[in-house]
N, C-alpha and C. Protein backbone atom coordinates (compact mmCIF):
# COMPACT_ATOMS: atom_id res chain seq x y z
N UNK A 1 0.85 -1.18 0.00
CA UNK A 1 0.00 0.00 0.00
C UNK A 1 0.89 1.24 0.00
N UNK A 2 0.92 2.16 -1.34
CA UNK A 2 1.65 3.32 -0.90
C UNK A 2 1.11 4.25 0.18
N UNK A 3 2.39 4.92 0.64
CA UNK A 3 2.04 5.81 2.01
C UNK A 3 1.20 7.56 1.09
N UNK A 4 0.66 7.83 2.13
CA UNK A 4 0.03 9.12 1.77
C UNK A 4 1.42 10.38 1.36
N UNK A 5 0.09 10.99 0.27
CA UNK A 5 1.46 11.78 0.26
C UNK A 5 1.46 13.35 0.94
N UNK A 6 2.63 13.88 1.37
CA UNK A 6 3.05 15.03 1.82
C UNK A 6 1.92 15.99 1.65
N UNK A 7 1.53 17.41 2.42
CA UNK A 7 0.68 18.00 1.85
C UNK A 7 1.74 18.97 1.13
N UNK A 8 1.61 19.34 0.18
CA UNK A 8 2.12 20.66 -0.62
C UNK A 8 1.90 22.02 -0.46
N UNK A 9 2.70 23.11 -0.09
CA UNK A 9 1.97 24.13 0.32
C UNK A 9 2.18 25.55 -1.29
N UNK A 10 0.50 25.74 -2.01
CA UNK A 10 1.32 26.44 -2.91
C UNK A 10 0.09 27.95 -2.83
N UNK A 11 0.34 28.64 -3.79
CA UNK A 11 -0.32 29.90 -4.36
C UNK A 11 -1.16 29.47 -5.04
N UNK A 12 -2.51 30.18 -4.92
CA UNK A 12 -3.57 30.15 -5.68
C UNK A 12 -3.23 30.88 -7.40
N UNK A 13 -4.19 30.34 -8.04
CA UNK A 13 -3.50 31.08 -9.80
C UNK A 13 -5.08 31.99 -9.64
N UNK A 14 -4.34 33.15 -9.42
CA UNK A 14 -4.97 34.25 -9.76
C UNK A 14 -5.47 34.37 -11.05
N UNK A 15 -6.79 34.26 -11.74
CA UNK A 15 -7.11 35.08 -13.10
C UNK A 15 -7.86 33.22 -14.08
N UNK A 16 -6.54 33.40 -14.77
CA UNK A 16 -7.26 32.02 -15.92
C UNK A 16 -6.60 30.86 -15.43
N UNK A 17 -7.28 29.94 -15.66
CA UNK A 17 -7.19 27.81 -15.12
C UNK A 17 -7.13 27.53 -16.27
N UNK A 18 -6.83 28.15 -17.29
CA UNK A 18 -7.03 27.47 -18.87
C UNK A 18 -6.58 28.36 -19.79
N UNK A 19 -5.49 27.58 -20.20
CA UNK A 19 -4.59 28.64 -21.65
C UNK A 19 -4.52 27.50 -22.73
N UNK A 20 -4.93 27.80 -24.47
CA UNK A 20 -5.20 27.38 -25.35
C UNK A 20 -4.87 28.13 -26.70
N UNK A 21 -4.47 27.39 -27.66
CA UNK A 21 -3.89 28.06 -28.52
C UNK A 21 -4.96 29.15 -29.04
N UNK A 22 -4.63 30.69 -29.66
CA UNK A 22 -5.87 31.30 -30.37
C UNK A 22 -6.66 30.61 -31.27
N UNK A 23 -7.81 30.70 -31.62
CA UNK A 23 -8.54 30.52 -32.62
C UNK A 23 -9.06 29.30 -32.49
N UNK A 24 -8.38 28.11 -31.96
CA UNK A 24 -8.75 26.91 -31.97
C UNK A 24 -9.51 26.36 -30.46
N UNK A 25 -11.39 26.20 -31.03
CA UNK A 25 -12.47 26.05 -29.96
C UNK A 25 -11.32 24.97 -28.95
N UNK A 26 -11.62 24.93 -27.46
CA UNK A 26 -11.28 24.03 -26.84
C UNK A 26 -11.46 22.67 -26.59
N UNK A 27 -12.56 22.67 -27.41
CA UNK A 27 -13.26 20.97 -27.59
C UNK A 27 -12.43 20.44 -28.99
N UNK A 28 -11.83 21.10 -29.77
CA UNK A 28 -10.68 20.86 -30.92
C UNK A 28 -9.07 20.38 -30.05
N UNK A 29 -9.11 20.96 -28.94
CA UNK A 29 -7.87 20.83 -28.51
C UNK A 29 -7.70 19.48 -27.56
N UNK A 30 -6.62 19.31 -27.30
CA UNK A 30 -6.58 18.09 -26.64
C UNK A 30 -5.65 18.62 -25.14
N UNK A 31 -6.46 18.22 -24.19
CA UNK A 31 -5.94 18.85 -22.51
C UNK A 31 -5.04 18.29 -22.00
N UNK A 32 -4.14 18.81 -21.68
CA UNK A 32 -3.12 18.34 -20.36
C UNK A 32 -3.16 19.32 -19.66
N UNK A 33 -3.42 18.53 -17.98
CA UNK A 33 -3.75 19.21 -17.02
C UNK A 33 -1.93 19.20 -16.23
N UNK A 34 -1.86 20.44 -16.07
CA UNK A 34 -1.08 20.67 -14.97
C UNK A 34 -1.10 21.06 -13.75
N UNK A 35 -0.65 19.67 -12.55
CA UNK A 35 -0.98 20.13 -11.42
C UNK A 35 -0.32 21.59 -10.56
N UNK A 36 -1.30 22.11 -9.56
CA UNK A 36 -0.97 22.87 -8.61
C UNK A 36 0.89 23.40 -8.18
N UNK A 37 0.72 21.84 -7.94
CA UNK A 37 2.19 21.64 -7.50
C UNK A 37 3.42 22.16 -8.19
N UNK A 38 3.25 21.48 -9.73
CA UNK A 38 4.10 21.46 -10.20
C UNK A 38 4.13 23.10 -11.13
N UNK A 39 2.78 23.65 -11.03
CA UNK A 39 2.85 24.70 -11.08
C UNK A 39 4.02 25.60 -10.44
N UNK A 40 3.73 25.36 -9.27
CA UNK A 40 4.14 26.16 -7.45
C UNK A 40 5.68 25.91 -8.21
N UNK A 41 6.27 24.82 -8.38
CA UNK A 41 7.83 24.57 -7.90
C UNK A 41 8.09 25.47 -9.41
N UNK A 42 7.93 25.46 -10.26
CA UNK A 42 8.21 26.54 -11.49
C UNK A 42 8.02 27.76 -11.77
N UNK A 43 7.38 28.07 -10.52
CA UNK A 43 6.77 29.72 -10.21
C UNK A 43 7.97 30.17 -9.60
N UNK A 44 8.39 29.41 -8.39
CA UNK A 44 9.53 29.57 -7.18
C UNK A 44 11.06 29.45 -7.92
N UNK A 45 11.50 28.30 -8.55
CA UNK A 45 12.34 28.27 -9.43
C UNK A 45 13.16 29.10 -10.23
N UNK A 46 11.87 29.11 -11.33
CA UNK A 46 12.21 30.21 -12.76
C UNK A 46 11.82 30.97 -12.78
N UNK A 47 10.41 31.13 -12.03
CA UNK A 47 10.18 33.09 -12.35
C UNK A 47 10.57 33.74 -10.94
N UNK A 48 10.70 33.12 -9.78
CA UNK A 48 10.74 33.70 -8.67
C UNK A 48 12.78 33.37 -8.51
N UNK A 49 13.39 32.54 -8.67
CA UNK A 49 14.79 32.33 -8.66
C UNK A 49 14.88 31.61 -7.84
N UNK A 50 14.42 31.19 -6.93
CA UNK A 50 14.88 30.35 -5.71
C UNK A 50 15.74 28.94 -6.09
N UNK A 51 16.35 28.98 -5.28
CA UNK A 51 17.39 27.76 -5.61
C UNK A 51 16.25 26.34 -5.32
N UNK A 52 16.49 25.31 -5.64
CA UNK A 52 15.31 23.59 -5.23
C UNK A 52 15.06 23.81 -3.89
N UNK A 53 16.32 24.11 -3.74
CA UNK A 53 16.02 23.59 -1.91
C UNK A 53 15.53 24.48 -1.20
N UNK A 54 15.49 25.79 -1.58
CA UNK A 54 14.54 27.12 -1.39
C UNK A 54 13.37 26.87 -1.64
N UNK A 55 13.44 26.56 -2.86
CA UNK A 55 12.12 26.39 -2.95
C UNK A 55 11.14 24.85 -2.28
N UNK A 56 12.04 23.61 -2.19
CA UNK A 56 11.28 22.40 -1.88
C UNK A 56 11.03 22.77 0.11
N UNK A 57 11.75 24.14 0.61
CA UNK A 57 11.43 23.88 1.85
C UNK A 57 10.01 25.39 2.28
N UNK A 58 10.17 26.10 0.81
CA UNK A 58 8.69 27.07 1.04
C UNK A 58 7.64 25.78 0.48
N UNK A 59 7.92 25.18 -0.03
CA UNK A 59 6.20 24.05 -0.45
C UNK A 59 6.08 23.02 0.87
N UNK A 60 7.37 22.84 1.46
CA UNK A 60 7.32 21.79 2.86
C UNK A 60 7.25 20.50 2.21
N UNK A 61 8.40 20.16 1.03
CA UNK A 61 8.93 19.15 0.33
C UNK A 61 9.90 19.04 0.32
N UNK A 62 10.39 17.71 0.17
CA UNK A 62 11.92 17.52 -0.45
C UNK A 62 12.73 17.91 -1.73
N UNK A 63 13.53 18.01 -1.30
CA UNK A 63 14.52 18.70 -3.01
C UNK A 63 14.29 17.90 -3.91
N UNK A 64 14.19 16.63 -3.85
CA UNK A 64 13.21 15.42 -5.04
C UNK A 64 12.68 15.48 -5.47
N UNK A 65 11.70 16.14 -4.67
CA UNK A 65 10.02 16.15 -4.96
C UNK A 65 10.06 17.55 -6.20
N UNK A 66 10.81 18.25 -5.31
CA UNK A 66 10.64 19.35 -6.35
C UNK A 66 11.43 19.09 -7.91
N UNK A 67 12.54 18.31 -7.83
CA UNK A 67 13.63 18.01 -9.05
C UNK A 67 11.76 17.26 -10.21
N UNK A 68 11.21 16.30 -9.50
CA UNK A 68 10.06 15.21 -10.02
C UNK A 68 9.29 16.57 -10.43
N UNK A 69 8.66 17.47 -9.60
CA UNK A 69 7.65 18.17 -10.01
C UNK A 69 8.02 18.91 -11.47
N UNK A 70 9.55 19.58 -10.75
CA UNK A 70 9.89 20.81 -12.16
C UNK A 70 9.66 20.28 -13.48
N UNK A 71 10.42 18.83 -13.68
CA UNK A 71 10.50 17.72 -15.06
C UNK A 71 9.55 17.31 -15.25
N UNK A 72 8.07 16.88 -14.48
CA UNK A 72 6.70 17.18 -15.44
C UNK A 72 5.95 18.10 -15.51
N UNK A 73 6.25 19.53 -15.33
CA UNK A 73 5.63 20.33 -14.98
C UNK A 73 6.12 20.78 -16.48
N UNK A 74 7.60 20.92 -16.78
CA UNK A 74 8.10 21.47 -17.92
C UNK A 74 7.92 20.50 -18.90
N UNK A 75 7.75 19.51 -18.63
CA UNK A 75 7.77 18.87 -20.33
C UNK A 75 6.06 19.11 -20.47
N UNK A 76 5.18 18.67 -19.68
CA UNK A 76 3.88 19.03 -20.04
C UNK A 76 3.63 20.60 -20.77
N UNK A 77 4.53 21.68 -19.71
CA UNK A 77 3.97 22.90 -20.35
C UNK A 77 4.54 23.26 -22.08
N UNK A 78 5.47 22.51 -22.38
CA UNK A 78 6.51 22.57 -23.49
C UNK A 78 5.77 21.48 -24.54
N UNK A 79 5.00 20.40 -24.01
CA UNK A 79 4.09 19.76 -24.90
C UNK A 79 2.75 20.87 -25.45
N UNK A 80 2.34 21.16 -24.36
CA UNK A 80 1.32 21.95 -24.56
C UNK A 80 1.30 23.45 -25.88
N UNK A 81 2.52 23.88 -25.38
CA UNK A 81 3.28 25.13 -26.26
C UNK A 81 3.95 24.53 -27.66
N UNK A 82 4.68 23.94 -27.84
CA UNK A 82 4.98 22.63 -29.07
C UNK A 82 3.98 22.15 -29.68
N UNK A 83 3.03 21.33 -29.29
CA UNK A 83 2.30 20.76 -29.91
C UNK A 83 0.77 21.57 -30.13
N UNK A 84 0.57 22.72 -29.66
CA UNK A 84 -0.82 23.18 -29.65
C UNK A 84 -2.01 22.55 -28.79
N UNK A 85 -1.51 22.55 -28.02
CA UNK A 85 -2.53 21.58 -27.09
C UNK A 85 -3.08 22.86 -26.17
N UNK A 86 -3.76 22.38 -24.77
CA UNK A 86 -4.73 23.25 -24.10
C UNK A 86 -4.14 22.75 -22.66
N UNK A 87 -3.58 23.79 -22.02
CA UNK A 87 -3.06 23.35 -20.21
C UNK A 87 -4.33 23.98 -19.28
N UNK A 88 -4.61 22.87 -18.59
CA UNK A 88 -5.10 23.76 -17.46
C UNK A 88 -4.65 23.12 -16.46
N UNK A 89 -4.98 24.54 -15.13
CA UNK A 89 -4.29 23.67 -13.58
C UNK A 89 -5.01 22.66 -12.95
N UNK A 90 -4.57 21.95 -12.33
CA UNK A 90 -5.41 20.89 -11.55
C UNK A 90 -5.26 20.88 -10.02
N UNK A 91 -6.05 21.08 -9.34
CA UNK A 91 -5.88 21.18 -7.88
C UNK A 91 -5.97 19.43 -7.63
N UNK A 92 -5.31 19.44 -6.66
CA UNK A 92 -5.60 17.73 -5.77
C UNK A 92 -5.56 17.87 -4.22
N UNK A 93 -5.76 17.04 -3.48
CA UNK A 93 -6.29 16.70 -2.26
C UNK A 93 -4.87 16.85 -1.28
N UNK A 94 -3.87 17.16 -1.84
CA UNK A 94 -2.75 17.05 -0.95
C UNK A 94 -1.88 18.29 -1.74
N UNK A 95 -2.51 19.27 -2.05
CA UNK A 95 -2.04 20.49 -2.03
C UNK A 95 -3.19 21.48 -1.43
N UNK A 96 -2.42 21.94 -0.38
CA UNK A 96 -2.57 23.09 0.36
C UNK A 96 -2.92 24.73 -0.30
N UNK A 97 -3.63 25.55 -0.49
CA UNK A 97 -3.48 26.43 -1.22
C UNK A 97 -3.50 27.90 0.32
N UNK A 98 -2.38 28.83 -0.04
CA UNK A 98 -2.22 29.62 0.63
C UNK A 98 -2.38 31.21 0.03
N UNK A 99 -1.97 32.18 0.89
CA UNK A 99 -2.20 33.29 0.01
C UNK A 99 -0.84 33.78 -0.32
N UNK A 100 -0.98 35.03 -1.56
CA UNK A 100 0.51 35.20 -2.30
C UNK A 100 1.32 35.84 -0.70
N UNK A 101 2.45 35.99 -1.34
CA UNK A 101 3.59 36.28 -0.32
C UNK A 101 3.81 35.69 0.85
N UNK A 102 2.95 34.56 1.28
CA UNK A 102 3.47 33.68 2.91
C UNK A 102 4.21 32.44 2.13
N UNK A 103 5.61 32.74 2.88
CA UNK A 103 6.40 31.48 2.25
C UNK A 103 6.49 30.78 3.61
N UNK A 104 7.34 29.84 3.15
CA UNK A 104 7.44 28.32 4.35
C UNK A 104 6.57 28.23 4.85
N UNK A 105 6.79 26.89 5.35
CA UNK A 105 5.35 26.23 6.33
C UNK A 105 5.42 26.59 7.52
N UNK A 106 4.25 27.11 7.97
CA UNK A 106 3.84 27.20 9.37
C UNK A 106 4.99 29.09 9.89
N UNK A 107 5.04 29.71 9.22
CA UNK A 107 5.39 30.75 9.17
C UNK A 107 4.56 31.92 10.21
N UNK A 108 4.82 32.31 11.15
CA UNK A 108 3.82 33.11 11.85
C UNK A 108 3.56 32.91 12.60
N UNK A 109 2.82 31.44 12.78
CA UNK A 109 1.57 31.07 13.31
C UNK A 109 1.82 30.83 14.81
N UNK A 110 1.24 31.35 15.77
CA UNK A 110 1.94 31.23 17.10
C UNK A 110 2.56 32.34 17.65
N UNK A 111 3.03 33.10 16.84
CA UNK A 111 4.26 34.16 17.55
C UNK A 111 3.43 35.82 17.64
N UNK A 112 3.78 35.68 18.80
CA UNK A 112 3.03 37.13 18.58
C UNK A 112 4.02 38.49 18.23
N UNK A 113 3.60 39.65 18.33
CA UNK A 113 4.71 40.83 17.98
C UNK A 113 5.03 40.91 19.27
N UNK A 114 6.70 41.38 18.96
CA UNK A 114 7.23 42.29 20.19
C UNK A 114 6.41 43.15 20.61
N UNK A 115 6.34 43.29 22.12
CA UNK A 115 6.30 44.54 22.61
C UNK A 115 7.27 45.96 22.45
């Protein structure tokens, strides 16, 4: 029986869940969904700079997890862009969704301000 997996902690996608080539209806196109996750670790990565391990310890993952996420996250989005296909995000049951700018896990929570 595999073990459960980790919860993921990422950013909500502000705006569109669905990018598709122009002109071509979406019922013409053929979907690959990209998860949450693997969203999150390519946000932190490449547009945000963070080094893996920067980034696998703001999602509250391992540097693995994130190396696994980045490599289907990019070949899906590079299928999608290559081949004319249609991405949208996919939420799942073991990603966490937080708000923009709170990084790492459990950040805050507990501490009150100096006096």
């Amino acid at each position: 029986m595999p073990r459960n997996r980790k919860m993921r902690y990422c950013r909500g996608v502000d705006g569109y869940n669905l990018y598709k080539p122009a002109g071509i209806p979406v019922s013409q196109t053929e979907l690959i969904e990209l998860g949450l996750d693997e969203l999150e670790a390519m946000r932190l990565t490449d547009l945000d700079g963070l080094q893996q391990e920067e980034a696998a310890s703001a999602m509250g993952i391992s540097r693995g997890t994130i190396q696994r996420l980045l490599e289907s996250g990019r070949k899906k989005t590079l299928d999608a862009l290559v081949n004319g296909k249609a991405l949208s995000f996919a939420d799942a049951d073991h990603v966490c969704i937080r708000p923009p700018g709170h990084r790492g896990r459990g950040q805050g929570r507990g501490r009150s301000a100096p006096s």
